[in-house]
PDB file of N, CA and C in Angstrom:
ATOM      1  N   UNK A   1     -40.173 -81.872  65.648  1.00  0.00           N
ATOM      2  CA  UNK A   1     -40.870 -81.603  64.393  1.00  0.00           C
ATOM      3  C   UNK A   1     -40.404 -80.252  63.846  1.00  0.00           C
ATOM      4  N   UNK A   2     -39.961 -80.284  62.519  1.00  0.00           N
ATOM      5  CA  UNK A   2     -40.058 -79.219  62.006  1.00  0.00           C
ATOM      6  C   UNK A   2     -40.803 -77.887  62.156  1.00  0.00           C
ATOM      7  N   UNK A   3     -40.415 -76.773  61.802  1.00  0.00           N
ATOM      8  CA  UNK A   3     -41.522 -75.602  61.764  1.00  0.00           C
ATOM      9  C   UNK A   3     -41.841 -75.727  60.269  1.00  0.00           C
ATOM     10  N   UNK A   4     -43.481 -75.637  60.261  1.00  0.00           N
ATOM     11  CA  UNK A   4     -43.504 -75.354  58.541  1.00  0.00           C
ATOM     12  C   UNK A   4     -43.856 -73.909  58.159  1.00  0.00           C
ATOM     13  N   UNK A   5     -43.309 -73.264  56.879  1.00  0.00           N
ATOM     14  CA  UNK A   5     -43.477 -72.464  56.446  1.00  0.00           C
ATOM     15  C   UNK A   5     -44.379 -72.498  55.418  1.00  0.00           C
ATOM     16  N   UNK A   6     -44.989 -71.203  55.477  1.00  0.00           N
ATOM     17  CA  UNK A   6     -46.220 -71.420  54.156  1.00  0.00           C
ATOM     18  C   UNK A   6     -46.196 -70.559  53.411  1.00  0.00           C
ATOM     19  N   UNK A   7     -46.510 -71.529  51.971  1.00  0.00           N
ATOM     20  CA  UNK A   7     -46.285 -70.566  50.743  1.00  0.00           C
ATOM     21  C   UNK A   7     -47.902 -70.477  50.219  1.00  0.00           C
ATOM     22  N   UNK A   8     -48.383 -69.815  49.004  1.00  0.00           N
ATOM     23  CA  UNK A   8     -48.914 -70.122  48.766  1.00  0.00           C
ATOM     24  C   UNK A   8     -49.136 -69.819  46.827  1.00  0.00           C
ATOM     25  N   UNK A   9     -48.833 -71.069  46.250  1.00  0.00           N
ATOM     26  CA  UNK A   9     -48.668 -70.823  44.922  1.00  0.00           C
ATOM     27  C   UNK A   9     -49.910 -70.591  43.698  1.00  0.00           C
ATOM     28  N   UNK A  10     -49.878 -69.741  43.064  1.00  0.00           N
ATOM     29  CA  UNK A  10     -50.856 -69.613  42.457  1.00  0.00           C
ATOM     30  C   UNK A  10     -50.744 -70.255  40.742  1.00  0.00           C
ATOM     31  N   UNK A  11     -52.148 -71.103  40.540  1.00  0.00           N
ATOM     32  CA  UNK A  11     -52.330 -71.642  39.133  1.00  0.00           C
ATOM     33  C   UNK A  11     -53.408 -71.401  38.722  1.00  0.00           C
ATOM     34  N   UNK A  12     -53.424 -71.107  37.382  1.00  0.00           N
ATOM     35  CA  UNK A  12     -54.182 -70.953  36.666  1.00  0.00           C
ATOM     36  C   UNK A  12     -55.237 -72.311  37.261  1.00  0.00           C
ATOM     37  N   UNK A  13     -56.780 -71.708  36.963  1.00  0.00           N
ATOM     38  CA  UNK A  13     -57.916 -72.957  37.229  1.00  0.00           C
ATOM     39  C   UNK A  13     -57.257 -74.141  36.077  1.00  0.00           C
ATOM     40  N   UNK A  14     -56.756 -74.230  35.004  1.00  0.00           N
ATOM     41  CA  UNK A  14     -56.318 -74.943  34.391  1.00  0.00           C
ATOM     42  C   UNK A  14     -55.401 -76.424  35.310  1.00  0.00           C
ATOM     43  N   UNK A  15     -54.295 -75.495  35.455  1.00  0.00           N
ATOM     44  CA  UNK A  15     -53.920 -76.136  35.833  1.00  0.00           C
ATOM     45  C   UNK A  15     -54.008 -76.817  37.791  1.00  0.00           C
ATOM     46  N   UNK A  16     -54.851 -76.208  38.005  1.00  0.00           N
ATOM     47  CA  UNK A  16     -55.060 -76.229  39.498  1.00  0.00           C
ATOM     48  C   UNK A  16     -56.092 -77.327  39.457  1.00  0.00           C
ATOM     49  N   UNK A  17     -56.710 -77.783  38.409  1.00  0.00           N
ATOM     50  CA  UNK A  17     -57.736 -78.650  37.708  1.00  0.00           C
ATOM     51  C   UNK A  17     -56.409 -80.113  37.658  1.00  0.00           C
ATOM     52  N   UNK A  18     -55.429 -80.176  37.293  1.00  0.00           N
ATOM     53  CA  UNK A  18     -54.447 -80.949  36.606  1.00  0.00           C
ATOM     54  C   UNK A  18     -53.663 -81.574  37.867  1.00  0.00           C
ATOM     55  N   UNK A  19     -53.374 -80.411  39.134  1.00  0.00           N
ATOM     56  CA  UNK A  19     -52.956 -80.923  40.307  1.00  0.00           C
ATOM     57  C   UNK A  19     -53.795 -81.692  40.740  1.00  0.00           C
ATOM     58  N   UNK A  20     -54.818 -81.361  41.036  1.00  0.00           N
ATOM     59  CA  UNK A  20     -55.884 -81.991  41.215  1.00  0.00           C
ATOM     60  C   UNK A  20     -56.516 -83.368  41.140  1.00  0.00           C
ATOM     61  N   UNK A  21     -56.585 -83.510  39.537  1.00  0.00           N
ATOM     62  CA  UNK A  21     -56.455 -84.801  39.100  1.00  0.00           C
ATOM     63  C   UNK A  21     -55.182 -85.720  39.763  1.00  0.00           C
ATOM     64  N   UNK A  22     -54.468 -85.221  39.150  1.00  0.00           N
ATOM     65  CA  UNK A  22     -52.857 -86.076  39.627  1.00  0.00           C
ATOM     66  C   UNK A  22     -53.131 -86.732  40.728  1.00  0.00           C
ATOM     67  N   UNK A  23     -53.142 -85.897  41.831  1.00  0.00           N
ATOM     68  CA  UNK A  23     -53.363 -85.751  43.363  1.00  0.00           C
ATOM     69  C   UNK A  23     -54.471 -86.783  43.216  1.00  0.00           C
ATOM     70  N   UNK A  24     -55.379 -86.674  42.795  1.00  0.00           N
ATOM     71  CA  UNK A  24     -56.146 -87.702  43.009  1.00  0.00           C
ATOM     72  C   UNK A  24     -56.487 -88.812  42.353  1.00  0.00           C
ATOM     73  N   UNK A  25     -55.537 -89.101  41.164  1.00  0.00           N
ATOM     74  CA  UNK A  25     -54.778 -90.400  40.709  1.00  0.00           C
ATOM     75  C   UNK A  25     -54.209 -91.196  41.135  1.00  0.00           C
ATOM     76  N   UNK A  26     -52.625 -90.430  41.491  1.00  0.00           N
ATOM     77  CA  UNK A  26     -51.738 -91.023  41.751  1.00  0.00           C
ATOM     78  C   UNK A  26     -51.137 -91.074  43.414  1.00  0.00           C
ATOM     79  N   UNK A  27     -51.583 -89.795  43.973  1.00  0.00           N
ATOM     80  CA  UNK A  27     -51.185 -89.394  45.490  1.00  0.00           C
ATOM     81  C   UNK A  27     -50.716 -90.378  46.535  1.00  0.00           C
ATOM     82  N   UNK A  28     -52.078 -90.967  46.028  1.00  0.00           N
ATOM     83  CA  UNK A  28     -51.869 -92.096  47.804  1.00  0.00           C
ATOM     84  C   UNK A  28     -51.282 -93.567  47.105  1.00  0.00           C
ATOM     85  N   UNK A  29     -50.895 -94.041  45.929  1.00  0.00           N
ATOM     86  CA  UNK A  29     -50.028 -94.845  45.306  1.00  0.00           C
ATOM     87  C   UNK A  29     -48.167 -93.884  45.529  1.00  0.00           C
ATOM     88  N   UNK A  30     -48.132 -92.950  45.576  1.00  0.00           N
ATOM     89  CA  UNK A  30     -46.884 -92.011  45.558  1.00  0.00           C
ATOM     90  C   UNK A  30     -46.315 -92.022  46.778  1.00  0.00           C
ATOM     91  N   UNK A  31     -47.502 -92.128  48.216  1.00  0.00           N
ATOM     92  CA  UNK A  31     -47.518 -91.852  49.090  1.00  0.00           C
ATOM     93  C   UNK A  31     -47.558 -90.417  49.859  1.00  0.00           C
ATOM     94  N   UNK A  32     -48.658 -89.832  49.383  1.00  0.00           N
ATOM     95  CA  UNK A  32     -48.934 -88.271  49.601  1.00  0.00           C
ATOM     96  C   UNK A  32     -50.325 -88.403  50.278  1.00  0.00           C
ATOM     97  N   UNK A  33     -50.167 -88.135  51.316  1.00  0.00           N
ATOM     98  CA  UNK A  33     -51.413 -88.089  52.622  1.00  0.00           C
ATOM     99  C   UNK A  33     -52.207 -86.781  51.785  1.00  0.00           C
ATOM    100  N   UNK A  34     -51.634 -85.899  51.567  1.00  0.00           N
ATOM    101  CA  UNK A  34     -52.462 -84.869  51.323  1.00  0.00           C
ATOM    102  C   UNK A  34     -52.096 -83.761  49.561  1.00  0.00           C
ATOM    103  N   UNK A  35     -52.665 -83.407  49.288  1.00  0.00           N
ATOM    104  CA  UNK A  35     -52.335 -82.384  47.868  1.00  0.00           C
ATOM    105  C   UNK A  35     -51.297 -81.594  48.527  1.00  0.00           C
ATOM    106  N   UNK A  36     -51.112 -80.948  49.507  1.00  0.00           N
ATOM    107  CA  UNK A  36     -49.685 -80.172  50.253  1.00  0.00           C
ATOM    108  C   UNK A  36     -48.583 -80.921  49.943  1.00  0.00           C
ATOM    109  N   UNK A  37     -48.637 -82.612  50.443  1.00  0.00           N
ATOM    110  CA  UNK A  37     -47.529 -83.509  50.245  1.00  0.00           C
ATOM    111  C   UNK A  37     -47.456 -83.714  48.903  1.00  0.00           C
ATOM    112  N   UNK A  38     -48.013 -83.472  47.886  1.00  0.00           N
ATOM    113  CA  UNK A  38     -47.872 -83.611  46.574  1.00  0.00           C
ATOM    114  C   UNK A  38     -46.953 -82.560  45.862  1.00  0.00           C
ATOM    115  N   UNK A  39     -47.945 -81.802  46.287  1.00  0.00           N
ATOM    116  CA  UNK A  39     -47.056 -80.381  46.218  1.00  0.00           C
ATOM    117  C   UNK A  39     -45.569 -80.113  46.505  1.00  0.00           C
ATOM    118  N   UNK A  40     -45.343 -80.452  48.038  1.00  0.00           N
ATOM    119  CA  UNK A  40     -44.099 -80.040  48.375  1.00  0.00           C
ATOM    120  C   UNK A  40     -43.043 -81.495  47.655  1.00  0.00           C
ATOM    121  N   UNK A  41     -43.577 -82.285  47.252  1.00  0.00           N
ATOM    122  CA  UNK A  41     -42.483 -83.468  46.795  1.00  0.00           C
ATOM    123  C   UNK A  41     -42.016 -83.038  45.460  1.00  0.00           C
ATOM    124  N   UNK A  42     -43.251 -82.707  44.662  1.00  0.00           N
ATOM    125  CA  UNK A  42     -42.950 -82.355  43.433  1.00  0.00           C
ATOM    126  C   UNK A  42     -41.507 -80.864  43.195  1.00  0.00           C
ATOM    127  N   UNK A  43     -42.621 -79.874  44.537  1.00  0.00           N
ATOM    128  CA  UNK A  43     -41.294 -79.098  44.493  1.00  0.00           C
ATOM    129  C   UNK A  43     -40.185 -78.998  44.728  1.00  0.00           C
ATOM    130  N   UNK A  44     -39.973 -79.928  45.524  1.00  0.00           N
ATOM    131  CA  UNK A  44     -38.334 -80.592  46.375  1.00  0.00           C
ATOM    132  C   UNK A  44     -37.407 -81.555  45.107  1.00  0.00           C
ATOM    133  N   UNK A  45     -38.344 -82.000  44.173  1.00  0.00           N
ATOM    134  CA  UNK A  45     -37.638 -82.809  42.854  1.00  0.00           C
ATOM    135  C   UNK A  45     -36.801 -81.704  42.591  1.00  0.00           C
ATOM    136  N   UNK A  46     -38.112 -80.610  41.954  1.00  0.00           N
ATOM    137  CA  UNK A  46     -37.162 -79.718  41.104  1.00  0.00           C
ATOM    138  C   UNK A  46     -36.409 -78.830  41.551  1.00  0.00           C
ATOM    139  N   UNK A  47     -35.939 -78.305  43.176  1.00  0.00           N
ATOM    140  CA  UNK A  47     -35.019 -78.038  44.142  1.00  0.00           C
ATOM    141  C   UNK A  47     -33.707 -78.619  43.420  1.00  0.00           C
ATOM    142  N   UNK A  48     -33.652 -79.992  43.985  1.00  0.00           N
ATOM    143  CA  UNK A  48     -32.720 -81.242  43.404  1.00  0.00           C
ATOM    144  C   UNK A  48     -32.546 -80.801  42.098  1.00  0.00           C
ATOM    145  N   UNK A  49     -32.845 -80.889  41.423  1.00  0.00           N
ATOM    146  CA  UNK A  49     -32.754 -81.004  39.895  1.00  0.00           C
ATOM    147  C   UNK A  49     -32.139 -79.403  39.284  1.00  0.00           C
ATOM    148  N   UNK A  50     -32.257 -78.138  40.008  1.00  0.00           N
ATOM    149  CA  UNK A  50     -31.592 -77.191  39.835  1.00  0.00           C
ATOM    150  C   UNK A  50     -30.381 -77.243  41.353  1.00  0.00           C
ATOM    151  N   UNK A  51     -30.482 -77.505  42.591  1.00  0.00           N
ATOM    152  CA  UNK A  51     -29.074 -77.276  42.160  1.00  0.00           C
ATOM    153  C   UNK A  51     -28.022 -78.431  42.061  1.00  0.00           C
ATOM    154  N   UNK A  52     -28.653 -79.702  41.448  1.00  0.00           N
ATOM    155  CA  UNK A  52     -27.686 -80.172  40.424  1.00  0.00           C
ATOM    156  C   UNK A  52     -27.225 -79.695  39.483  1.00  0.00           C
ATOM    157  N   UNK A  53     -27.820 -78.981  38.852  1.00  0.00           N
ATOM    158  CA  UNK A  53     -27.697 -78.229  37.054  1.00  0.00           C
ATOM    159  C   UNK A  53     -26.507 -76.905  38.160  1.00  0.00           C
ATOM    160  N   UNK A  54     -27.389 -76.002  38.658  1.00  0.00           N
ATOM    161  CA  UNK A  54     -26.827 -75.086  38.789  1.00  0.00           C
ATOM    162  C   UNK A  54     -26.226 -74.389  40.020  1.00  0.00           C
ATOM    163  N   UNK A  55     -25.915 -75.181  41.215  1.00  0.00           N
ATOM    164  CA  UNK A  55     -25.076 -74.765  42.432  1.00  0.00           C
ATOM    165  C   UNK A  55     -24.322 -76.387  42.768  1.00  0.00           C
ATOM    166  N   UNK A  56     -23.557 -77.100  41.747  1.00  0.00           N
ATOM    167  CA  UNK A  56     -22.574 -78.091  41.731  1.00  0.00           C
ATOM    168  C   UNK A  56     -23.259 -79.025  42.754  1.00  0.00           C
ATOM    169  N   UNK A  57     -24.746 -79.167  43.111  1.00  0.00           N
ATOM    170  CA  UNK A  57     -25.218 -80.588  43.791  1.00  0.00           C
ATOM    171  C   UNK A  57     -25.646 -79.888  44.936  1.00  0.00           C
ATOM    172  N   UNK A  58     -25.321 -79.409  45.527  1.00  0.00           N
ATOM    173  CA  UNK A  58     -25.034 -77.997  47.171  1.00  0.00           C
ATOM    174  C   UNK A  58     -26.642 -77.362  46.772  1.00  0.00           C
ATOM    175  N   UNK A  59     -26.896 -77.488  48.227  1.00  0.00           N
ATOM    176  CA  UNK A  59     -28.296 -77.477  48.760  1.00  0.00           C
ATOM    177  C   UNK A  59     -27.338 -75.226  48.736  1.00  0.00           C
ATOM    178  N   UNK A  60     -28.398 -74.598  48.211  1.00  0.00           N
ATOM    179  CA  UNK A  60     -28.348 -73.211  48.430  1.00  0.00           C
ATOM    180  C   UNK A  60     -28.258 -72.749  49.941  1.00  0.00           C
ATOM    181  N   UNK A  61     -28.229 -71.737  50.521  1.00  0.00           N
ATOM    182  CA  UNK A  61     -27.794 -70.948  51.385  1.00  0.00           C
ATOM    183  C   UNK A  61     -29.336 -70.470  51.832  1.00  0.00           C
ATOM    184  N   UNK A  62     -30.276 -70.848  52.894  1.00  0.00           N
ATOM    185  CA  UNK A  62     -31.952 -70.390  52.783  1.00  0.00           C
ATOM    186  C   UNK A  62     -31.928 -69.007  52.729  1.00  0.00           C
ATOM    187  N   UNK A  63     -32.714 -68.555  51.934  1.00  0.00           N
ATOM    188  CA  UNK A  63     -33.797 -67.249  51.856  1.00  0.00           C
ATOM    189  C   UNK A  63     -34.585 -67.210  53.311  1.00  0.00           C
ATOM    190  N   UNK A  64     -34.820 -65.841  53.777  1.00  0.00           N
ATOM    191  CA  UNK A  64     -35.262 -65.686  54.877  1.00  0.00           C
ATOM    192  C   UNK A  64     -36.667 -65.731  54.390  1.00  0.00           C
ATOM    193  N   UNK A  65     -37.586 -65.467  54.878  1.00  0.00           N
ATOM    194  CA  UNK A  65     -39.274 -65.569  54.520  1.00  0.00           C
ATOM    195  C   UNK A  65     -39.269 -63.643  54.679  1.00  0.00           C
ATOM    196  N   UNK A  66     -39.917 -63.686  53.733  1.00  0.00           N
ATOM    197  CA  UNK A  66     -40.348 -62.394  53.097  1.00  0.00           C
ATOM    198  C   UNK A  66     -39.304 -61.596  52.107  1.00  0.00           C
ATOM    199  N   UNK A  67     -38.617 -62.120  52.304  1.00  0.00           N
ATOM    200  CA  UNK A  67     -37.558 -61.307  50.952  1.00  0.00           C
ATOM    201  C   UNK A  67     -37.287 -61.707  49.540  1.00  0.00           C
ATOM    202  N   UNK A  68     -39.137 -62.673  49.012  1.00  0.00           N
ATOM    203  CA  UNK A  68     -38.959 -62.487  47.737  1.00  0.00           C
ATOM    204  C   UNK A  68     -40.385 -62.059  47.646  1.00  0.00           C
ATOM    205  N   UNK A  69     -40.854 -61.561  46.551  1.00  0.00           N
ATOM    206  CA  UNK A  69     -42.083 -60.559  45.771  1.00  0.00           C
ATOM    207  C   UNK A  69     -43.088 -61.620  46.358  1.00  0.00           C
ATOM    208  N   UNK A  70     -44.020 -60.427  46.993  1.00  0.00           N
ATOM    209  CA  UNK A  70     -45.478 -61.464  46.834  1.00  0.00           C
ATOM    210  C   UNK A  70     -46.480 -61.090  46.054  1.00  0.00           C
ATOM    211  N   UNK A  71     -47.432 -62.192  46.495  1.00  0.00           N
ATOM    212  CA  UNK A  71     -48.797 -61.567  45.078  1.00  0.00           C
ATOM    213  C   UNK A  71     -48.649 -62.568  43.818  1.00  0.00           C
ATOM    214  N   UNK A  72     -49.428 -61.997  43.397  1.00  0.00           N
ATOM    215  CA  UNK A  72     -49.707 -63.009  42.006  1.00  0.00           C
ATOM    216  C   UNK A  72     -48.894 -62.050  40.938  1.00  0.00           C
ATOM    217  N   UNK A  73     -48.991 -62.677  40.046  1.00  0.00           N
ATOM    218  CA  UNK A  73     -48.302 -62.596  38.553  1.00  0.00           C
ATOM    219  C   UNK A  73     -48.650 -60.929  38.100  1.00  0.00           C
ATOM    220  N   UNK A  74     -48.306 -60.196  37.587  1.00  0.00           N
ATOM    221  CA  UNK A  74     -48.351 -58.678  36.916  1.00  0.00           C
ATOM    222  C   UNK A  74     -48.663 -59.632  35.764  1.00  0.00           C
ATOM    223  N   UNK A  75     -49.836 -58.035  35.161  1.00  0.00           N
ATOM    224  CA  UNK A  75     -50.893 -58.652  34.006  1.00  0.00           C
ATOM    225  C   UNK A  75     -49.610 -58.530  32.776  1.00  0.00           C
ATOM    226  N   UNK A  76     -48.788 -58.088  32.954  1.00  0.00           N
ATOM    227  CA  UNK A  76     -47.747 -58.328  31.917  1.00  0.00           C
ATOM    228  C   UNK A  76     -46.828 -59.475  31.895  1.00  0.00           C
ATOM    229  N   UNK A  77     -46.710 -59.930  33.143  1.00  0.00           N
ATOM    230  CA  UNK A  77     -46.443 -61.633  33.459  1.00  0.00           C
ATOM    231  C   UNK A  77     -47.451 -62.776  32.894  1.00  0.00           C
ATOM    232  N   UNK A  78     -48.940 -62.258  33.397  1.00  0.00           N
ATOM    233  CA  UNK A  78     -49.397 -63.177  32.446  1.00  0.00           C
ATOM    234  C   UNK A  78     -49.481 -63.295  31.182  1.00  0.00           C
ATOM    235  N   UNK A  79     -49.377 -61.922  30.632  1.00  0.00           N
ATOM    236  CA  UNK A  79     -49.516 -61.881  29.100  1.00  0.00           C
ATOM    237  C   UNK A  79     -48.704 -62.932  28.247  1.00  0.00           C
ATOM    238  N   UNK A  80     -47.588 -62.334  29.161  1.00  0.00           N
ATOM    239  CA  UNK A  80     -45.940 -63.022  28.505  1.00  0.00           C
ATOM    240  C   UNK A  80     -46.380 -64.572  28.834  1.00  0.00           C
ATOM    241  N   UNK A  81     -46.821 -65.511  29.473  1.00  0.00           N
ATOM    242  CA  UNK A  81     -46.789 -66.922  30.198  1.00  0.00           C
ATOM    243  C   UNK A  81     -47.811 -67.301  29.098  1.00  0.00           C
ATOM    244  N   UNK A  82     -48.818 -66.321  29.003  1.00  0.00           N
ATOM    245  CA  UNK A  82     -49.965 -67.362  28.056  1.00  0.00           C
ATOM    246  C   UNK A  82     -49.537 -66.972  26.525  1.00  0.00           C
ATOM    247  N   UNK A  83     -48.505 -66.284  26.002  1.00  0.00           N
ATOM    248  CA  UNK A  83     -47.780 -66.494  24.960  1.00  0.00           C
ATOM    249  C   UNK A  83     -46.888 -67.509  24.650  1.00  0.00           C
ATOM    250  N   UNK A  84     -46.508 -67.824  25.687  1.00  0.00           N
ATOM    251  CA  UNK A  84     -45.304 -69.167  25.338  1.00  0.00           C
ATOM    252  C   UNK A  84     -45.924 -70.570  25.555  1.00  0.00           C
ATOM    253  N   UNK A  85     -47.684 -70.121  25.842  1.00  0.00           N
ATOM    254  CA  UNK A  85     -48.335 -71.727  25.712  1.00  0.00           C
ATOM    255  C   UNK A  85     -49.187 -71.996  24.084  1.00  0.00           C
TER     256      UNK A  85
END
């Protein structure tokens, strides 16, 4: 078995409302035992889907765990995010 690593992503109640739903729409028709498995499928699409676009198909080179920013969003991150909605 794999080791799993844990992230933990932060959404707005909005949209954490929207996983939610989904997850409990569509999940166990998708085949997602749990909102984690929802989660990590959805994020593994869009894995695929960039580095098709942008590393010629080629799975990237892993990031070690801890060498990207943690924490939530800077209030100037959110500012900027709830401007472009």
């Amino acid at each position: 078995m794999k080791k799993i690593a844990a992230f933990t992503p932060y959404f707005t109640e909005e949209e954490a409302g929207q996983v939610r739903a989904a997850f409990l729409a569509a999940g166990a028709l998708e085949g997602d035992a749990s909102v984690s498995d929802f989660i990590v499928r959805g994020t593994m699409r869009e894995v695929k889907r960039l580095q098709r676009r942008h590393n010629q198909g080629r799975a990237w080179d892993p990031v070690p765990a801890g060498a990207l920013r943690r924490g939530q969003r800077t209030k100037d991150e959110i500012r900027h995010r709830n401007e472009g909605t």
